[in-house]
C-alpha atoms as a PDB file:
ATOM      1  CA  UNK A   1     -13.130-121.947 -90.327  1.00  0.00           C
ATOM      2  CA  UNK A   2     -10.737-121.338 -93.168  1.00  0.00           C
ATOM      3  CA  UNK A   3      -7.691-123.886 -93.351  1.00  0.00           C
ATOM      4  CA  UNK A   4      -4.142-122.558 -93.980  1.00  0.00           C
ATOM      5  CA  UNK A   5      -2.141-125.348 -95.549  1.00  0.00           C
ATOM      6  CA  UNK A   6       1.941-124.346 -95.643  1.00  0.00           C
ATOM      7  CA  UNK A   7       3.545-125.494 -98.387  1.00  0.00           C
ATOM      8  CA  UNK A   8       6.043-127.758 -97.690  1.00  0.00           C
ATOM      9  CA  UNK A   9       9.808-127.392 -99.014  1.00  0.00           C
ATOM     10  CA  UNK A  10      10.919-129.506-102.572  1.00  0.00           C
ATOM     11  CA  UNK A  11      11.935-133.352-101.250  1.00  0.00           C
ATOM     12  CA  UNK A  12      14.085-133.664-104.148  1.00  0.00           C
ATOM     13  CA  UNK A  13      15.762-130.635-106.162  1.00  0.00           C
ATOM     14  CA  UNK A  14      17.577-132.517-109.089  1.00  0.00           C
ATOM     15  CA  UNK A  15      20.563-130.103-109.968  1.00  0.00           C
ATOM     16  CA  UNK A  16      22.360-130.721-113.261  1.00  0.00           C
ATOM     17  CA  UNK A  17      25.908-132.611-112.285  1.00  0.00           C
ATOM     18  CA  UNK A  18      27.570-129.788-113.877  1.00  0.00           C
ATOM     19  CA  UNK A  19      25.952-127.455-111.566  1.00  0.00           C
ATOM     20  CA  UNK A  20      27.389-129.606-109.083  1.00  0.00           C
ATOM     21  CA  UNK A  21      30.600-129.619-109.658  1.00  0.00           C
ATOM     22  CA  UNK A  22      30.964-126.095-110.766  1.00  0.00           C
ATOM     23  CA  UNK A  23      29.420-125.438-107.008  1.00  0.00           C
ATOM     24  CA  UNK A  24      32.438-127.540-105.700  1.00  0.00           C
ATOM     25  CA  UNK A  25      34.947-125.680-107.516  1.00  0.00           C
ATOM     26  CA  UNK A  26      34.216-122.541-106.874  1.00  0.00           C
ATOM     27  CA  UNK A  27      34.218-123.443-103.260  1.00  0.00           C
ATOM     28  CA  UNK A  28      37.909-124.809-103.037  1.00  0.00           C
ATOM     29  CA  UNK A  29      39.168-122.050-105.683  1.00  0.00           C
ATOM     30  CA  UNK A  30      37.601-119.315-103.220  1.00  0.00           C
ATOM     31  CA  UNK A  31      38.801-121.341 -99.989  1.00  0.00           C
ATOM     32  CA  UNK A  32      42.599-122.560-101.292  1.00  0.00           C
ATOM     33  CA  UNK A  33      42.898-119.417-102.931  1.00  0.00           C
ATOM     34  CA  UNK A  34      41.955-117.189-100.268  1.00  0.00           C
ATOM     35  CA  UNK A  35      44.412-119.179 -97.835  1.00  0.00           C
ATOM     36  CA  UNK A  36      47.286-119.184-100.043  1.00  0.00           C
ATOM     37  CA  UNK A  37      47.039-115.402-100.766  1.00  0.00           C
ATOM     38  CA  UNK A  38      47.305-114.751 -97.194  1.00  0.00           C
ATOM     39  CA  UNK A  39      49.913-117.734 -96.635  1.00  0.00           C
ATOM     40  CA  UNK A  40      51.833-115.497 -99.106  1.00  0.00           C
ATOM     41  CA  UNK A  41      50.877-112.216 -97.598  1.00  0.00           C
ATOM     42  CA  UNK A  42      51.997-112.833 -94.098  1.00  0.00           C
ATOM     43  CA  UNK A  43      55.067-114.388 -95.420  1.00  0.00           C
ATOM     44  CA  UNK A  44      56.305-111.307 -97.637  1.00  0.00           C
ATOM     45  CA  UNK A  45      55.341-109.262 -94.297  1.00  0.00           C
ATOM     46  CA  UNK A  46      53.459-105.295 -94.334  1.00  0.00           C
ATOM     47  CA  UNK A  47      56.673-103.805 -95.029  1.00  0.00           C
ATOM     48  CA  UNK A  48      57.442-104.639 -98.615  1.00  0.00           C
ATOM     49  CA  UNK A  49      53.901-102.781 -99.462  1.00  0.00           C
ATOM     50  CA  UNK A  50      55.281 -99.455 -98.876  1.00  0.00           C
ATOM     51  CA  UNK A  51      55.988 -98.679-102.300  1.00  0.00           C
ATOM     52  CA  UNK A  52      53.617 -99.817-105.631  1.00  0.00           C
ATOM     53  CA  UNK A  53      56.946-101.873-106.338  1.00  0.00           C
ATOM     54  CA  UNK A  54      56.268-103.983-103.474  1.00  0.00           C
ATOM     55  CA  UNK A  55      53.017-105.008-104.344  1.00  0.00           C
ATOM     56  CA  UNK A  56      54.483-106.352-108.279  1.00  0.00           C
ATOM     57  CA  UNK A  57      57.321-107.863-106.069  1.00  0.00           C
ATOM     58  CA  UNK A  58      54.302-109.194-103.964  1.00  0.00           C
ATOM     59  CA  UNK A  59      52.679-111.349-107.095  1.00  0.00           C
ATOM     60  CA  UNK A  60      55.767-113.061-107.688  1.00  0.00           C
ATOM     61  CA  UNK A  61      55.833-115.212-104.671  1.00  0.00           C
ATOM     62  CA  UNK A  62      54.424-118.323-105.462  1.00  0.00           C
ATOM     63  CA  UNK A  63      51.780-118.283-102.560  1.00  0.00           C
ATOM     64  CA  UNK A  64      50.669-115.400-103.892  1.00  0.00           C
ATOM     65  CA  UNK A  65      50.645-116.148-107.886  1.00  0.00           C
ATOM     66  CA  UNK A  66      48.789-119.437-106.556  1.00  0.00           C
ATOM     67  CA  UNK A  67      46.295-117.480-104.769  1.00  0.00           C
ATOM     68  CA  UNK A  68      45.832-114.829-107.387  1.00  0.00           C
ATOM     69  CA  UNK A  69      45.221-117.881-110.006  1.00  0.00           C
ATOM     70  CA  UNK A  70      43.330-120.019-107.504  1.00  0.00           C
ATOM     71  CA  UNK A  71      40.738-116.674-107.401  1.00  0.00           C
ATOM     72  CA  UNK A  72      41.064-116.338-111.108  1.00  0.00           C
ATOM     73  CA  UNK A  73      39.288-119.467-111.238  1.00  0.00           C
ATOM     74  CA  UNK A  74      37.247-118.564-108.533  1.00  0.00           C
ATOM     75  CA  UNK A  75      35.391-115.667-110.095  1.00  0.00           C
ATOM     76  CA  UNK A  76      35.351-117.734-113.702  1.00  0.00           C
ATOM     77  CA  UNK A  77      33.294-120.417-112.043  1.00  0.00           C
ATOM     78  CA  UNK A  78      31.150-117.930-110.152  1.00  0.00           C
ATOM     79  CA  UNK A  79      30.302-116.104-113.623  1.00  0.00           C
ATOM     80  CA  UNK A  80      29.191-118.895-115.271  1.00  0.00           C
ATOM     81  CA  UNK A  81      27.547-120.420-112.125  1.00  0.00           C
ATOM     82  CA  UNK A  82      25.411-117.139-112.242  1.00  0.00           C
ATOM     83  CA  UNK A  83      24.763-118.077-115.689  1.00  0.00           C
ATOM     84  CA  UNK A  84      23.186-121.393-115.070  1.00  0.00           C
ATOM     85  CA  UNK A  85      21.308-120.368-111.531  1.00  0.00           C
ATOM     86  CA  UNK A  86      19.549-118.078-110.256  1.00  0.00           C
ATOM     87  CA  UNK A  87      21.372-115.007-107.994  1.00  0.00           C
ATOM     88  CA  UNK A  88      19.970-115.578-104.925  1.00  0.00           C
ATOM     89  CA  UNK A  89      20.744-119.495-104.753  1.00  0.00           C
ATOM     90  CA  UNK A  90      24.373-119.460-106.097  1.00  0.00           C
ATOM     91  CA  UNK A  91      25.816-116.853-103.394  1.00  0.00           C
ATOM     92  CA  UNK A  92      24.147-118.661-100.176  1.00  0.00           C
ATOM     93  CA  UNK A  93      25.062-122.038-101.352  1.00  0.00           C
ATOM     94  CA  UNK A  94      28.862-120.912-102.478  1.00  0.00           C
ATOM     95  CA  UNK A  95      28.713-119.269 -99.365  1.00  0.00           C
ATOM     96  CA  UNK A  96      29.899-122.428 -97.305  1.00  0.00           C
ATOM     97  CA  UNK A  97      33.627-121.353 -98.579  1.00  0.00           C
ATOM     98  CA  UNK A  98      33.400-118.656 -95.677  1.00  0.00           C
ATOM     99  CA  UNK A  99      32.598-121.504 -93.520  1.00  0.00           C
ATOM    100  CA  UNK A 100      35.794-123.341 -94.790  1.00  0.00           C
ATOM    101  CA  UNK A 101      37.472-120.481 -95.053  1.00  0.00           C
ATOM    102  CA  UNK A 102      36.784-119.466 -91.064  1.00  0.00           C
ATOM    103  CA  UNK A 103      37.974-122.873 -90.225  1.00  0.00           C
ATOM    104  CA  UNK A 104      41.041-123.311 -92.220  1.00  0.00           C
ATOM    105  CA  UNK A 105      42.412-119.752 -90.287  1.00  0.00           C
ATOM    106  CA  UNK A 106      41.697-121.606 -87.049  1.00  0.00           C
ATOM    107  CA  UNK A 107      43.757-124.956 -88.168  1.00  0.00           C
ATOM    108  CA  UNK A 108      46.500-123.686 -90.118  1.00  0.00           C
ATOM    109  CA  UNK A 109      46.633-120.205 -89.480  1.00  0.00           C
ATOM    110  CA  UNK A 110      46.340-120.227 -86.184  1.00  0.00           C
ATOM    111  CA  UNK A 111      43.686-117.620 -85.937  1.00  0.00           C
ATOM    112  CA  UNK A 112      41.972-117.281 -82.636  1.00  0.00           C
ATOM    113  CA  UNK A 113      37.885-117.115 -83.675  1.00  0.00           C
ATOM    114  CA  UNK A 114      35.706-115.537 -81.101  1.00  0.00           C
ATOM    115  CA  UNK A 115      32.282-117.046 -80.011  1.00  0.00           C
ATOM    116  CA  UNK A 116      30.191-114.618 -82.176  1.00  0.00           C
ATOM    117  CA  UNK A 117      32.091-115.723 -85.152  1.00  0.00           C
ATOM    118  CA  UNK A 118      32.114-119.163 -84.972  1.00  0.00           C
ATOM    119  CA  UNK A 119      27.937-118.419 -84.272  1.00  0.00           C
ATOM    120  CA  UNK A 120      27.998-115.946 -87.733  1.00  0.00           C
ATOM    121  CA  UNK A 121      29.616-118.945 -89.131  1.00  0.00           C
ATOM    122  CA  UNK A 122      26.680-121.380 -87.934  1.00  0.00           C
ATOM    123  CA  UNK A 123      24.426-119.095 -89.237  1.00  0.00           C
ATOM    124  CA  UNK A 124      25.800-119.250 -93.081  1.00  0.00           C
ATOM    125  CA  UNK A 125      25.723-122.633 -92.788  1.00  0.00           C
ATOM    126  CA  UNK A 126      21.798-122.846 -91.554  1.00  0.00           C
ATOM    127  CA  UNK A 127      21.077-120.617 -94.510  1.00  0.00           C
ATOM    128  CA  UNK A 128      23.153-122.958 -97.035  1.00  0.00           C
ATOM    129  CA  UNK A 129      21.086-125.615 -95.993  1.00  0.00           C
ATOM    130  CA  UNK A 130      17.928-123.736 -96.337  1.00  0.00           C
ATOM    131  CA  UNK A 131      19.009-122.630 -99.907  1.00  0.00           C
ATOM    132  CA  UNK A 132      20.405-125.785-100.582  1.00  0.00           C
ATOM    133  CA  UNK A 133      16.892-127.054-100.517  1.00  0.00           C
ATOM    134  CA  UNK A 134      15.334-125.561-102.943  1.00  0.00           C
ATOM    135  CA  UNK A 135      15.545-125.147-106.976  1.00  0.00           C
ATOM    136  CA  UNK A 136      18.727-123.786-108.382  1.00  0.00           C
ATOM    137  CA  UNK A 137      16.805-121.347-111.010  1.00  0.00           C
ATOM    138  CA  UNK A 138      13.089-120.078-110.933  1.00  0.00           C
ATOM    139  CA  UNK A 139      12.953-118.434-114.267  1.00  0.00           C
ATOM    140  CA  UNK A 140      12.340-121.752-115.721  1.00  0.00           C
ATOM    141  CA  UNK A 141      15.114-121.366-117.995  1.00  0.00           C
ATOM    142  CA  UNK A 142      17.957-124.681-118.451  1.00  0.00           C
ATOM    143  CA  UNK A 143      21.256-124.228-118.500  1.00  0.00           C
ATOM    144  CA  UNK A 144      22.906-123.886-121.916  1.00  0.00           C
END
C-alpha cells in the first residue's frame, strides 16, 4: 500500500528585517490613516460635499491632510513591498490592518460590529497566520 507523506509547513521562514518593518509600516499607515480620514470626514459632516469645492475645502482639515498623507505612505510601502515579495503573501499578511482597522471603529469610533463581522475579521486573521508561515517570495529572486 502506497504511503502519502504531507509535507509539512516551513518551521522557520527568515524574512529580511527590512521586509519586516516595511510590513509594519504599511500596517499603521493603512490603519492611522484610514482612521484619521474618517475622524476628519465625520467631523466636516456630508453636507460640505455637495459641491467639488467642498471636497478641496475637505483636504484642508488636518484629519484629513493626515489621513491623505498617512495613505500616501501607505500605498509607497505597499509598492515597494510588492517589489521585494511575492503578490499573494504581501496582501494576506498586510491584511491584519483590516483587523486593526475593524477594531479601532469599535474603540474610538464607536462603531457597533455585528457577529458576522467580528467572525470575517477572525477569518483574515486565520489566513494571516497561515500566510505568515510561509516564504515571503517563491520566484527565488532577493530583494534589491
Amino acid at each position: 500500500m502506497p504511503v502519502i507523506e504531507a509535507q509539512r509547513p516551513e518551521q522557520s521562514v527568515k524574512l529580511h528585517p527590512k521586509t519586516v518593518i516595511l510590513t509594519v509600516v504599511n500596517i499603521f499607515a493603512n490603519v492611522i490613516g484610514t482612521f484619521s480620514l474618517t475622524w476628519g470626514m465625520r467631523k466636516i459632516g456630508p453636507d460640505v460635499l455637495q459641491s467639488p469645492l467642498g471636497y478641496i475645502l475637505a483636504l484642508f482639515d488636518p484629519w484629513v491632510a493626515a489621513g491623505i498623507g498617512l495613505l500616501i505612505v501607505w500605498m509607497l510601502s505597499q509598492m515597494l513591498l510588492l517589489s521585494w515579495a511575492d503578490l499573494s503573501y504581501v496582501l494576506p499578511v498586510t491584511s491584519v490592518g483590516y483587523v486593526l482597522t475593524a477594531l479601532s471603529g469599535r474603540l474610538f469610533l464607536g462603531e457597533q460590529i455585528s457577529i458576522a463581522r467580528w467572525a470575517g475579521v477572525t477569518l483574515i486573521m486565520m489566513g494571516v497566520v497561515l500566510v505568515g508561515r510561509t516564504a515571503h517570495s517563491t520566484t527565488g529572486e532577493e530583494p534589491r
